[in-house]
C-alpha atoms as a PDB file:
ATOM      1  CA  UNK A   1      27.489 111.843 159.015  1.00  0.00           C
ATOM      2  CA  UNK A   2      26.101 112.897 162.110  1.00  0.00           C
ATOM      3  CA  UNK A   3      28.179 116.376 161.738  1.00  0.00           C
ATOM      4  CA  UNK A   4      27.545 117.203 158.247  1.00  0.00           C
ATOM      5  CA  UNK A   5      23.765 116.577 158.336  1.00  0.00           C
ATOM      6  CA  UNK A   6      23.427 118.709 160.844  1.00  0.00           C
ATOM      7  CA  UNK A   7      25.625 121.445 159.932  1.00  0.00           C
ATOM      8  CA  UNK A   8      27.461 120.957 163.495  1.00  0.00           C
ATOM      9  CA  UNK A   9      30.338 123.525 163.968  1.00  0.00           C
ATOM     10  CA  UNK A  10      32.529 120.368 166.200  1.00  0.00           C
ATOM     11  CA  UNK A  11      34.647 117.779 164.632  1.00  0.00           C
ATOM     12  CA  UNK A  12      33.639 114.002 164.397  1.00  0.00           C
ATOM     13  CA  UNK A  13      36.721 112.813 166.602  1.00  0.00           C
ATOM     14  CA  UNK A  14      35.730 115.398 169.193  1.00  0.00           C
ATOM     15  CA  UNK A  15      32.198 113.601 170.070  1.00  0.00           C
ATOM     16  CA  UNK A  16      32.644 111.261 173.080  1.00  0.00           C
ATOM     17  CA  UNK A  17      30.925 107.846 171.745  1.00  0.00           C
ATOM     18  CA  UNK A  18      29.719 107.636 175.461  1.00  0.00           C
ATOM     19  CA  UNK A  19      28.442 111.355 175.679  1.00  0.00           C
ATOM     20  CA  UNK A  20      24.604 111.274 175.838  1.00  0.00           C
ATOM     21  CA  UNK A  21      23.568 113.183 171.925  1.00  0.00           C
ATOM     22  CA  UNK A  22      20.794 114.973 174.290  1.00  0.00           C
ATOM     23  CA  UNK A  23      20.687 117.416 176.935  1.00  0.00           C
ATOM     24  CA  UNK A  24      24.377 117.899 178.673  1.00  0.00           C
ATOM     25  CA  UNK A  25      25.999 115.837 175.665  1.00  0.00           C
ATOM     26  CA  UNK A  26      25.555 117.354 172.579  1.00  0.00           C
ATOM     27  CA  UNK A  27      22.755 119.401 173.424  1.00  0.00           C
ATOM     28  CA  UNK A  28      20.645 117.681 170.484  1.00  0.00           C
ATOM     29  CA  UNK A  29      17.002 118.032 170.022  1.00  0.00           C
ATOM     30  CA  UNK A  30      14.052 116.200 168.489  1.00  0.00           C
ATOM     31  CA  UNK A  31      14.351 117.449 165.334  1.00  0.00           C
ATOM     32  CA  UNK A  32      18.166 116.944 164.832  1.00  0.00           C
ATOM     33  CA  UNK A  33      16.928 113.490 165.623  1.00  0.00           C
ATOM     34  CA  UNK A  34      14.491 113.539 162.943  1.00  0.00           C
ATOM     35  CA  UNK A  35      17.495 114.218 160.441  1.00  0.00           C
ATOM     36  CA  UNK A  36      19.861 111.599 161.418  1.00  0.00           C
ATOM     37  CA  UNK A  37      17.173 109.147 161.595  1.00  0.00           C
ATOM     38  CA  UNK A  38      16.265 110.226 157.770  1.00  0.00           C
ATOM     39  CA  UNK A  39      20.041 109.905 157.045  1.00  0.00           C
ATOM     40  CA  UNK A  40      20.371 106.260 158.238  1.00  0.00           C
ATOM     41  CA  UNK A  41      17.328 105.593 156.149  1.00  0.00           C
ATOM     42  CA  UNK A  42      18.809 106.925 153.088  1.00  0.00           C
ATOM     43  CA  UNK A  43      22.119 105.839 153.644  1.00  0.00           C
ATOM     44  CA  UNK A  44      21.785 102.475 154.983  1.00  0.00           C
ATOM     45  CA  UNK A  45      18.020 101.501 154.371  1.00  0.00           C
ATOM     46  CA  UNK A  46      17.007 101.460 158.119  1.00  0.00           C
ATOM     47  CA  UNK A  47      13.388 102.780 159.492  1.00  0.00           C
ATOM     48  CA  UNK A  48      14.172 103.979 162.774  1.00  0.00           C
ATOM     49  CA  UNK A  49      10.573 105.050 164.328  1.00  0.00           C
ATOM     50  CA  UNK A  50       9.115 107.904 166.865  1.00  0.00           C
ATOM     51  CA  UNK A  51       7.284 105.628 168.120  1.00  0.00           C
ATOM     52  CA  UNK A  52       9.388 102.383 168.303  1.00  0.00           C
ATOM     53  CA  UNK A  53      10.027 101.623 172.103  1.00  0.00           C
ATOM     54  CA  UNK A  54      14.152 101.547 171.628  1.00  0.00           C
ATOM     55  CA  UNK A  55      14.147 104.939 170.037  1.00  0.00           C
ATOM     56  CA  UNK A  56      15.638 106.465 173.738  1.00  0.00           C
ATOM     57  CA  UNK A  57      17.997 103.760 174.148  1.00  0.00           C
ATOM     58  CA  UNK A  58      19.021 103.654 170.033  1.00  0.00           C
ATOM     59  CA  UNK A  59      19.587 107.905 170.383  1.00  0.00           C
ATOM     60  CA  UNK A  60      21.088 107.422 174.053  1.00  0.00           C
ATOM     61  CA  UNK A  61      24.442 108.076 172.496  1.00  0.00           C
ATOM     62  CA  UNK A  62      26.842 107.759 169.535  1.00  0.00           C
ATOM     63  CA  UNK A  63      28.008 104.552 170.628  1.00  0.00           C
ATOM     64  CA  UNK A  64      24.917 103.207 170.962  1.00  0.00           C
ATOM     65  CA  UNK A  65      23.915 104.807 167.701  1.00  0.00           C
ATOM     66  CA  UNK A  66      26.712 103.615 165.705  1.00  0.00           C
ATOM     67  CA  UNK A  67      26.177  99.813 167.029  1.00  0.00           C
ATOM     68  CA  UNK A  68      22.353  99.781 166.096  1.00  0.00           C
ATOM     69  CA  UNK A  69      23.005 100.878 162.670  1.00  0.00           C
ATOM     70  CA  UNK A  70      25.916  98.069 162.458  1.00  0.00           C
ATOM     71  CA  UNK A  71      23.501  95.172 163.890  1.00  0.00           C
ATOM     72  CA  UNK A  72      20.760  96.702 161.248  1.00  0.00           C
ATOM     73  CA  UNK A  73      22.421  97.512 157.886  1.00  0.00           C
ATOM     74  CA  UNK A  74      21.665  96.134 154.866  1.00  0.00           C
ATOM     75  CA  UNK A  75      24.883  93.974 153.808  1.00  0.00           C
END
């Protein structure tokens, strides 16, 4: 999801679920975060928030990502 949305030109197997999605990782920026958090909110009916205080660790990385968004969907 995280590939498409953002038009990145890497393959989904390629990330590093460890790999921070900022900086040195995948060199991601605010606004990239903006669209996957609009993505999980359309996909799977969560609000992740700016201002919420778990947005750094929630964004820290893929794998931390991918695990919010599995304690948090909508079953």
């Amino acid at each position: 999801m995280i590939v498409r949305a953002l038009e990145l030109d890497i393959r989904p197997n390629e990330i590093d679920p460890d790999a921070a999605l900022f900086d040195e990782g995948l060199g991601l920026d605010s606004i990239d975060a903006l669209v996957i958090s609009l993505e999980i909110s359309k996909r799977y009916d969560i609000q992740i928030r700016a201002e919420d205080e778990q947005t750094h660790q929630i964004f820290s990385s893929l794998g931390a990502l991918s695990s919010y968004v599995e304690q948090h969907a909508q079953k």
